[in-house]
PDB file of N, CA and C in Angstrom:
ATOM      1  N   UNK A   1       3.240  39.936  11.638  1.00  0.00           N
ATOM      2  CA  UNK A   1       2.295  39.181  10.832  1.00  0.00           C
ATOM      3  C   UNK A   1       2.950  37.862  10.399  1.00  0.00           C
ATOM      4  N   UNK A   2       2.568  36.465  10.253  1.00  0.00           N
ATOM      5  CA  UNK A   2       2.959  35.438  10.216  1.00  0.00           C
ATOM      6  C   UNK A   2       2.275  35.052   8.664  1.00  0.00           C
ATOM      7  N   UNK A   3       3.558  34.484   8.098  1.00  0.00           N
ATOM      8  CA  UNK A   3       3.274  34.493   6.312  1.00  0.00           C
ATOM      9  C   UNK A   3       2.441  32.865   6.676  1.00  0.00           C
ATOM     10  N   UNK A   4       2.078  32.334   5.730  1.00  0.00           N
ATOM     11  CA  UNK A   4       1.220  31.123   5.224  1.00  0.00           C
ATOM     12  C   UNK A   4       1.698  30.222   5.193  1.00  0.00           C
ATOM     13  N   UNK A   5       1.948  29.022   6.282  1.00  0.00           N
ATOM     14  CA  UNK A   5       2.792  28.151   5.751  1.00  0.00           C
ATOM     15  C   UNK A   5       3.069  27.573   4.773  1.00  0.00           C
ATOM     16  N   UNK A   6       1.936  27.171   3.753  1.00  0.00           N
ATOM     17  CA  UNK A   6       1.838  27.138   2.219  1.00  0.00           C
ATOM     18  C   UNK A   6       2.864  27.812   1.629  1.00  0.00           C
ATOM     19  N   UNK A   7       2.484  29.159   2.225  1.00  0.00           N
ATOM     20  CA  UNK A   7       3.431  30.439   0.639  1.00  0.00           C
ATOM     21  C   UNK A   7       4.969  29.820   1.798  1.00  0.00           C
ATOM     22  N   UNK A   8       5.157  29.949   2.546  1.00  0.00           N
ATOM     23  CA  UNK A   8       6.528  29.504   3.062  1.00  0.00           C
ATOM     24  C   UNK A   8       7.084  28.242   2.595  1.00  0.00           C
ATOM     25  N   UNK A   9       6.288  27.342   2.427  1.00  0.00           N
ATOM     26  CA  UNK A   9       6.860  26.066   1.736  1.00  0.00           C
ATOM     27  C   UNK A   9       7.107  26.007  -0.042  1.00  0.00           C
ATOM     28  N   UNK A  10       5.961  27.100  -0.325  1.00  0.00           N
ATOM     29  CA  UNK A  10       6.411  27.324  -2.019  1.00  0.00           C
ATOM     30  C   UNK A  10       7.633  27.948  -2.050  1.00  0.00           C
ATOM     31  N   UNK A  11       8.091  28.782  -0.962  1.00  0.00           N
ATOM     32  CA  UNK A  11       9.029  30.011  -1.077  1.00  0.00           C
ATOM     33  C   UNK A  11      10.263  29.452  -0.813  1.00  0.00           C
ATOM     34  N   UNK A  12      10.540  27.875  -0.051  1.00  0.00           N
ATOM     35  CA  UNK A  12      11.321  27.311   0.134  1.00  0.00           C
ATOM     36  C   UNK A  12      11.570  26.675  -1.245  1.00  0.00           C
ATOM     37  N   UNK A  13      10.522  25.704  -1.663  1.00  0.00           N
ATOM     38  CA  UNK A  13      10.544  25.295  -2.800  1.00  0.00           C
ATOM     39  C   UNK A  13      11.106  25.916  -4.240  1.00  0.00           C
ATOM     40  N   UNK A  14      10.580  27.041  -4.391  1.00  0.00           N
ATOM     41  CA  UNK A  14      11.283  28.263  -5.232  1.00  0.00           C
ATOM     42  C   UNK A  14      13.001  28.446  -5.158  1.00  0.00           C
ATOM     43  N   UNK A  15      13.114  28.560  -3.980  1.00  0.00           N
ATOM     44  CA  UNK A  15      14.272  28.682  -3.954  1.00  0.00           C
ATOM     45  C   UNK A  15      15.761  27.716  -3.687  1.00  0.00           C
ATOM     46  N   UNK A  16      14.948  26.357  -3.969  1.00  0.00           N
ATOM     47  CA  UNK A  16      15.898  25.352  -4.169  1.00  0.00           C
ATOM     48  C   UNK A  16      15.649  25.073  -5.493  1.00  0.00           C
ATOM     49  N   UNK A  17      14.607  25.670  -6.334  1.00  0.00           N
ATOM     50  CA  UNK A  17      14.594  25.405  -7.423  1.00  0.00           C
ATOM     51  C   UNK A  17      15.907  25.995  -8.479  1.00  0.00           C
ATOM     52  N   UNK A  18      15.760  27.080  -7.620  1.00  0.00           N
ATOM     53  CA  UNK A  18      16.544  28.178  -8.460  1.00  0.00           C
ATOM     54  C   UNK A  18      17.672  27.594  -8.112  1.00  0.00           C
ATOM     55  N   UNK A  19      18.246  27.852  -7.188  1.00  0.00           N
ATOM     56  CA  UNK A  19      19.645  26.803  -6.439  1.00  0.00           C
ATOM     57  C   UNK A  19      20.256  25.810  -7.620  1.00  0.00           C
ATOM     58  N   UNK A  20      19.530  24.806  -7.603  1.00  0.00           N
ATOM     59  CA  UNK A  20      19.337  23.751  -8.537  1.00  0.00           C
ATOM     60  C   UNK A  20      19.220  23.989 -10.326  1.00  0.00           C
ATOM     61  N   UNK A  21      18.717  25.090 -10.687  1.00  0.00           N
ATOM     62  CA  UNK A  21      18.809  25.385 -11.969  1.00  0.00           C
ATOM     63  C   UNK A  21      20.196  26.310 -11.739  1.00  0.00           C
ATOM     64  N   UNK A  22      20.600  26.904 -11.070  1.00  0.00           N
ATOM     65  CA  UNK A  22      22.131  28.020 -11.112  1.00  0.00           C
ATOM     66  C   UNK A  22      23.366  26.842 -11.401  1.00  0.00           C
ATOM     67  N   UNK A  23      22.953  25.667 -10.458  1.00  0.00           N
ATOM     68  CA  UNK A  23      24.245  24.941 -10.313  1.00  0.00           C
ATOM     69  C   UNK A  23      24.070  24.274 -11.745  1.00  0.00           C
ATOM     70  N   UNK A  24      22.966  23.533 -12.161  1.00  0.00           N
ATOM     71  CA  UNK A  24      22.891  23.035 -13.543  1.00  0.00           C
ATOM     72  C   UNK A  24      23.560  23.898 -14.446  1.00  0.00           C
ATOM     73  N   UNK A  25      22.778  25.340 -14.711  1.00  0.00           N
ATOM     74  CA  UNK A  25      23.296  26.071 -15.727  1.00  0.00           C
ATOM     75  C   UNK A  25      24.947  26.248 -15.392  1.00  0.00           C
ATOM     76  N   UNK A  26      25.397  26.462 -14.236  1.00  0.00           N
ATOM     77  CA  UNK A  26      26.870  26.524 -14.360  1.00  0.00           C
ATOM     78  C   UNK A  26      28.267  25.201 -15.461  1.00  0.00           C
ATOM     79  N   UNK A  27      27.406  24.160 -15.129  1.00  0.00           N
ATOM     80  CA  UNK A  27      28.317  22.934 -15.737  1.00  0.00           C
ATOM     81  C   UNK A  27      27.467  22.589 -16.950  1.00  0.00           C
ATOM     82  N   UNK A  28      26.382  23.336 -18.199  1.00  0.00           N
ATOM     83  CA  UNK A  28      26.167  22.972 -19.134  1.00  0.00           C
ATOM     84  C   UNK A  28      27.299  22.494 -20.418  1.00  0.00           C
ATOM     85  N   UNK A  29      26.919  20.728 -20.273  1.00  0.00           N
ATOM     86  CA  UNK A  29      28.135  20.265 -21.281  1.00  0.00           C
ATOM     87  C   UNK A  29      29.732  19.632 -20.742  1.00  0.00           C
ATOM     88  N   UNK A  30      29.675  20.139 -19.068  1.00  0.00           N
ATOM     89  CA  UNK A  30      30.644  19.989 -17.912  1.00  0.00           C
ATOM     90  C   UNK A  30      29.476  18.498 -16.639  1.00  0.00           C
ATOM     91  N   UNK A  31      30.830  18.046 -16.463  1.00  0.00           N
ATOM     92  CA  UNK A  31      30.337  17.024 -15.215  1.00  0.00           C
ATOM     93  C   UNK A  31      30.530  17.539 -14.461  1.00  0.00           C
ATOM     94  N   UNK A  32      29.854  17.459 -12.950  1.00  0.00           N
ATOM     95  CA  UNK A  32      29.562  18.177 -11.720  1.00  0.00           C
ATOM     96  C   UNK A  32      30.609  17.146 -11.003  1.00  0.00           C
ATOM     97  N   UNK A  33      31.250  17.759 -10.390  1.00  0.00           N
ATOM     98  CA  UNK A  33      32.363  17.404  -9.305  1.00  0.00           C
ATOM     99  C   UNK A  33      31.934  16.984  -8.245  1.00  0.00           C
ATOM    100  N   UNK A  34      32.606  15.746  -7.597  1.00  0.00           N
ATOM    101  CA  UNK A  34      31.711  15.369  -6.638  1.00  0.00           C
ATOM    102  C   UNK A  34      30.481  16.115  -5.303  1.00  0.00           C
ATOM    103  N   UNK A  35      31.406  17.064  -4.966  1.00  0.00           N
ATOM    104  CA  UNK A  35      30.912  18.182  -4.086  1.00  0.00           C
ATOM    105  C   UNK A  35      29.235  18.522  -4.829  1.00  0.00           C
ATOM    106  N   UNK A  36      29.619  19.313  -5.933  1.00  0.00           N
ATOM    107  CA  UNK A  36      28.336  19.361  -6.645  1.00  0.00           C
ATOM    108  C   UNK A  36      27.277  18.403  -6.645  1.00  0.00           C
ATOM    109  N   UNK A  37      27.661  17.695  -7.236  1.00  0.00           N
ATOM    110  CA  UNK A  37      26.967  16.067  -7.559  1.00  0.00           C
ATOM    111  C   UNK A  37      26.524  15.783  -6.191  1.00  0.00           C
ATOM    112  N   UNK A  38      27.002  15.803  -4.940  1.00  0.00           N
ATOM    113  CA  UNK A  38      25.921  15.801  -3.763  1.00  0.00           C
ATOM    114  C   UNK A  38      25.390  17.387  -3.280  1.00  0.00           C
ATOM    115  N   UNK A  39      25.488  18.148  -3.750  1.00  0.00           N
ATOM    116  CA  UNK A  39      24.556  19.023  -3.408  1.00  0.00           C
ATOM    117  C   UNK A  39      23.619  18.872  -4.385  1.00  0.00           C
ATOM    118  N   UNK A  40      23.333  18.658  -5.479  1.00  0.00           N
ATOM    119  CA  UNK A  40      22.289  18.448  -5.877  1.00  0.00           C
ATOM    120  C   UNK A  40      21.560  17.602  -5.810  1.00  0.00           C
ATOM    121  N   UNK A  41      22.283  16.265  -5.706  1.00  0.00           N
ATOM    122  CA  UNK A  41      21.259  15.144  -4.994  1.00  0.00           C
ATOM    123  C   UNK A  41      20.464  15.608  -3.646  1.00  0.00           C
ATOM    124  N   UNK A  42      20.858  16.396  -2.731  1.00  0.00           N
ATOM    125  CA  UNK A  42      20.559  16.849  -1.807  1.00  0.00           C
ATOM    126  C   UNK A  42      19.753  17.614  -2.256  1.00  0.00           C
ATOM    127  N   UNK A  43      19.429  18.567  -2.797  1.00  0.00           N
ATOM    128  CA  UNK A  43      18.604  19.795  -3.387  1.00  0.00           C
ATOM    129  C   UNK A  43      17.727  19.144  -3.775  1.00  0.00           C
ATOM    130  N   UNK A  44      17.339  17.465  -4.679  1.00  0.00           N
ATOM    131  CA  UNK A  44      17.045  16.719  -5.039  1.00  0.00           C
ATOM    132  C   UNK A  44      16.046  16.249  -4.122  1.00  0.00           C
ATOM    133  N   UNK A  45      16.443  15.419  -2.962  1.00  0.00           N
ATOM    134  CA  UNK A  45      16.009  14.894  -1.791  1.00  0.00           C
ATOM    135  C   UNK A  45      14.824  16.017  -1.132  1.00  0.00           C
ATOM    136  N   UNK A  46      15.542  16.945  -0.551  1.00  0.00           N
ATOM    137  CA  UNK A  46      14.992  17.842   0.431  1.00  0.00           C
ATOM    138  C   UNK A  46      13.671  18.779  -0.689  1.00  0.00           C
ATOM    139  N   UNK A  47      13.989  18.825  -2.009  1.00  0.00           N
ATOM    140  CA  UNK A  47      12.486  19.487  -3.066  1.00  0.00           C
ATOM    141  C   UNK A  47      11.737  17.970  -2.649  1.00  0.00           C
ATOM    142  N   UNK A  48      11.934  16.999  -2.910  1.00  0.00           N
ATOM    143  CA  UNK A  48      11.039  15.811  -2.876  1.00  0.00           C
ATOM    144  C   UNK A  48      10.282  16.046  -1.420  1.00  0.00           C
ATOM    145  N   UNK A  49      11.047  15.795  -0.408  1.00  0.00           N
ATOM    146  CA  UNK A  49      10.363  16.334   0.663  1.00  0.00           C
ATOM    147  C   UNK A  49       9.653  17.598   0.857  1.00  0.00           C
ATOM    148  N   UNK A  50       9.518  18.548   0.556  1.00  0.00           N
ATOM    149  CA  UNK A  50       8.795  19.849   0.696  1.00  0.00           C
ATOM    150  C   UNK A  50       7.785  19.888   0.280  1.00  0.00           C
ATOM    151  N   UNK A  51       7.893  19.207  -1.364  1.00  0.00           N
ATOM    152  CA  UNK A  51       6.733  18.789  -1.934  1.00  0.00           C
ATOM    153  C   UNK A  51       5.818  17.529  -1.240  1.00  0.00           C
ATOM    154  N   UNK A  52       6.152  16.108  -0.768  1.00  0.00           N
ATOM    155  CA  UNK A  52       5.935  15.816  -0.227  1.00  0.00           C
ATOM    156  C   UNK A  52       4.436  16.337   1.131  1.00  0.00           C
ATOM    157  N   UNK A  53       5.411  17.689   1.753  1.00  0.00           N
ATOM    158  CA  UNK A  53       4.842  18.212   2.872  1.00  0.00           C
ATOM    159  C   UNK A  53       3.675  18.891   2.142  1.00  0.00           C
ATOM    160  N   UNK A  54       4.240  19.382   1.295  1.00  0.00           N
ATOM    161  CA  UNK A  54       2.677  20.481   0.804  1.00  0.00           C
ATOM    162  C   UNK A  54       1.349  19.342   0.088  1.00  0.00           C
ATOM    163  N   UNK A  55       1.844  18.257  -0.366  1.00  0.00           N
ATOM    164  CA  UNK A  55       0.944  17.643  -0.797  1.00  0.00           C
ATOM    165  C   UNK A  55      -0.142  17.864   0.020  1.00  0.00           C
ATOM    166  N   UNK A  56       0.704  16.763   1.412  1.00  0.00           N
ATOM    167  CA  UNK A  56       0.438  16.113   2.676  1.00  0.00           C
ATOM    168  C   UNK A  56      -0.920  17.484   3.490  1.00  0.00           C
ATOM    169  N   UNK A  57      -0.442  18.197   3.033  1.00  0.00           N
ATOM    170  CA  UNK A  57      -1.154  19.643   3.311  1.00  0.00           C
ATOM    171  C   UNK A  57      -2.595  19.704   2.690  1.00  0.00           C
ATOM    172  N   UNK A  58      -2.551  19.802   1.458  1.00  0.00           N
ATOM    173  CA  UNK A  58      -3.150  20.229   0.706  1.00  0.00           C
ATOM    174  C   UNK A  58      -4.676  18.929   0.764  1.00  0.00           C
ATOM    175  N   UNK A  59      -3.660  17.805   1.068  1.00  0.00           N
ATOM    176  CA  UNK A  59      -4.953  16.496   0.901  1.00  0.00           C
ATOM    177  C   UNK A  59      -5.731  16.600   2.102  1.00  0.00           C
ATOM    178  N   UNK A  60      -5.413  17.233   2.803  1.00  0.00           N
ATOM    179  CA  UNK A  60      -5.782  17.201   4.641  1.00  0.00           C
ATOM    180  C   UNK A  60      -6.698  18.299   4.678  1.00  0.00           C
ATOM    181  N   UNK A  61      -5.992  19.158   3.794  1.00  0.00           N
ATOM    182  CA  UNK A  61      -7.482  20.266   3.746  1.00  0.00           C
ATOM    183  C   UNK A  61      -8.738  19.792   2.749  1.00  0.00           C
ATOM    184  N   UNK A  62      -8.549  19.290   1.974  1.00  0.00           N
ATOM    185  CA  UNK A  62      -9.370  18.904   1.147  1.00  0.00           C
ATOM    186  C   UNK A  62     -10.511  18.041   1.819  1.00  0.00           C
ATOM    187  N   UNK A  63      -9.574  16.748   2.870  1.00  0.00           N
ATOM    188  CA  UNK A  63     -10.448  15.906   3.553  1.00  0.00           C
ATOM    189  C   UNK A  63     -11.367  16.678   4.546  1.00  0.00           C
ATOM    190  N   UNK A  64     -10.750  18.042   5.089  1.00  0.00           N
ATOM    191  CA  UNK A  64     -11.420  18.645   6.194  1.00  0.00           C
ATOM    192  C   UNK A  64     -11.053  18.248   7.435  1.00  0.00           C
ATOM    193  N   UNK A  65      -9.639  17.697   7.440  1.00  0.00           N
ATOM    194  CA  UNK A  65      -8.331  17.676   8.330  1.00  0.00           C
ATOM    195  C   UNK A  65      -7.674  19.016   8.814  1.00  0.00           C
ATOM    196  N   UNK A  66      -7.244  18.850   9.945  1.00  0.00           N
ATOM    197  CA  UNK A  66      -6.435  19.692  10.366  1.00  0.00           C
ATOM    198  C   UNK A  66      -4.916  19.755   9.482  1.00  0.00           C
ATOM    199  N   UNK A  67      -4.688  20.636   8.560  1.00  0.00           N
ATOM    200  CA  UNK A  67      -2.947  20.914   7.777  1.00  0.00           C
ATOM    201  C   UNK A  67      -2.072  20.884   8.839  1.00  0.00           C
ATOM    202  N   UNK A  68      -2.639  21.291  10.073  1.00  0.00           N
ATOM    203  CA  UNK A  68      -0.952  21.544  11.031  1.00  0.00           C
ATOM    204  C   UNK A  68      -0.717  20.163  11.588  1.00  0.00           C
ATOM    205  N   UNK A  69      -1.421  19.428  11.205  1.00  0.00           N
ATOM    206  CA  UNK A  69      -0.641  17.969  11.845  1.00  0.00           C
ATOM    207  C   UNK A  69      -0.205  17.074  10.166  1.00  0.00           C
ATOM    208  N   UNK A  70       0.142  17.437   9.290  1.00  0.00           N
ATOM    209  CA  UNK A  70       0.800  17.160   8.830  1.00  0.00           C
ATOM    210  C   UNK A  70       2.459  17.268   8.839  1.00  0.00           C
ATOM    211  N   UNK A  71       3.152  16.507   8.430  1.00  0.00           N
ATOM    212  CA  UNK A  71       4.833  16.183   9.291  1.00  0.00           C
ATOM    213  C   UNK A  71       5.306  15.650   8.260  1.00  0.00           C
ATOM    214  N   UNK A  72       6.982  16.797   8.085  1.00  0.00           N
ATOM    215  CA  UNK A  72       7.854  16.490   7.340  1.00  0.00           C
ATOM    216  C   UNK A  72       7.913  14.822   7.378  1.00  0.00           C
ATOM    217  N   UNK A  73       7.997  14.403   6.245  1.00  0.00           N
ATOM    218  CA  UNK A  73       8.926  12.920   6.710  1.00  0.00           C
ATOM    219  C   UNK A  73      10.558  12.815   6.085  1.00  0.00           C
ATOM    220  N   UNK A  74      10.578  11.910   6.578  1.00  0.00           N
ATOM    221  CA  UNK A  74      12.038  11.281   6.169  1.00  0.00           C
ATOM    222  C   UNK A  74      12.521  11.346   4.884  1.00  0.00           C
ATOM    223  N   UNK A  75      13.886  10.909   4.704  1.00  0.00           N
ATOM    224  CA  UNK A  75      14.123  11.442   3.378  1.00  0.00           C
ATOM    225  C   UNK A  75      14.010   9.779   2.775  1.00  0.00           C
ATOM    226  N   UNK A  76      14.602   9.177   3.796  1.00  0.00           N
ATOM    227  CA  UNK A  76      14.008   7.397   3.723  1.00  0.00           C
ATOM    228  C   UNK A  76      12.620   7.288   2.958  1.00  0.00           C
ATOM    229  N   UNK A  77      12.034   7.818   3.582  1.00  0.00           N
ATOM    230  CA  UNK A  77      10.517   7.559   3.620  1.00  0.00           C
ATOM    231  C   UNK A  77      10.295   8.047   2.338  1.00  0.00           C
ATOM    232  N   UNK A  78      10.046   9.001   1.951  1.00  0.00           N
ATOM    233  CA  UNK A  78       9.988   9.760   0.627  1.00  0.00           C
ATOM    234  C   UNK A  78      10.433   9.495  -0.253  1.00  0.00           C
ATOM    235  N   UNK A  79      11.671   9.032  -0.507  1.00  0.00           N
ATOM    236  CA  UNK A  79      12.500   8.318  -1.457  1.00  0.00           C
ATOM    237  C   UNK A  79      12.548   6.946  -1.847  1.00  0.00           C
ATOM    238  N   UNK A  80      11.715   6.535  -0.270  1.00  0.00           N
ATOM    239  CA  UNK A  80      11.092   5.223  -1.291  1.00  0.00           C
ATOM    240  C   UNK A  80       9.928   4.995  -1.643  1.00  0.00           C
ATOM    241  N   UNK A  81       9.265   6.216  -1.890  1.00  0.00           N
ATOM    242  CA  UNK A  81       7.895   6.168  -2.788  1.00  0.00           C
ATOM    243  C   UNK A  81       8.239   5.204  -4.199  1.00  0.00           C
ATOM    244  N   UNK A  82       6.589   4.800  -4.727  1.00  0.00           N
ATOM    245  CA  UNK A  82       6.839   3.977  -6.202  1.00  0.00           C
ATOM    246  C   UNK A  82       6.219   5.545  -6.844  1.00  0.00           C
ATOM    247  N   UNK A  83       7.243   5.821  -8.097  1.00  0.00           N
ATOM    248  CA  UNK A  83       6.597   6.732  -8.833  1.00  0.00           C
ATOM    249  C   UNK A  83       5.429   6.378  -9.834  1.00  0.00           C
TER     250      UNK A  83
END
């Protein structure tokens, strides 16, 4: 049986969340060492993108688009959104 790509992208999402809150809670009050400090920028990047994808998803169904031609993008691309 093949899970939802949706629930697969929340389930990804979930679990860089958590990732990302473990490493925070570890250095509360402590600076993150460089190593750290790019894995979380990274954890950072790649949630922006996922979310990104599910948006990208979600607006496509709404329009009455096909979801499976929606496509990861770049981390370029994503990161230079205006918030």
């Amino acid at each position: 049986m093949t899970q939802d790509p949706d629930a697969t992208l929340r389930h990804q999402i979930n679990e860089l969340v958590e990732e990302e809150h473990r490493l925070e809670r570890a250095h509360v009050g402590q600076a993150l060492d460089g190593e750290e400090k790019s894995r979380l920028d990274a954890l950072g990047v790649e949630l922006d993108r996922l979310w990104d994808l599910l948006r990208q998803r979600e607006a496509r169904r709404r329009a009455g688009l096909s979801v499976d031609d929606a496509e990861e993008r770049s981390a370029r691309v994503v990161e230079g959104y205006q918030q």
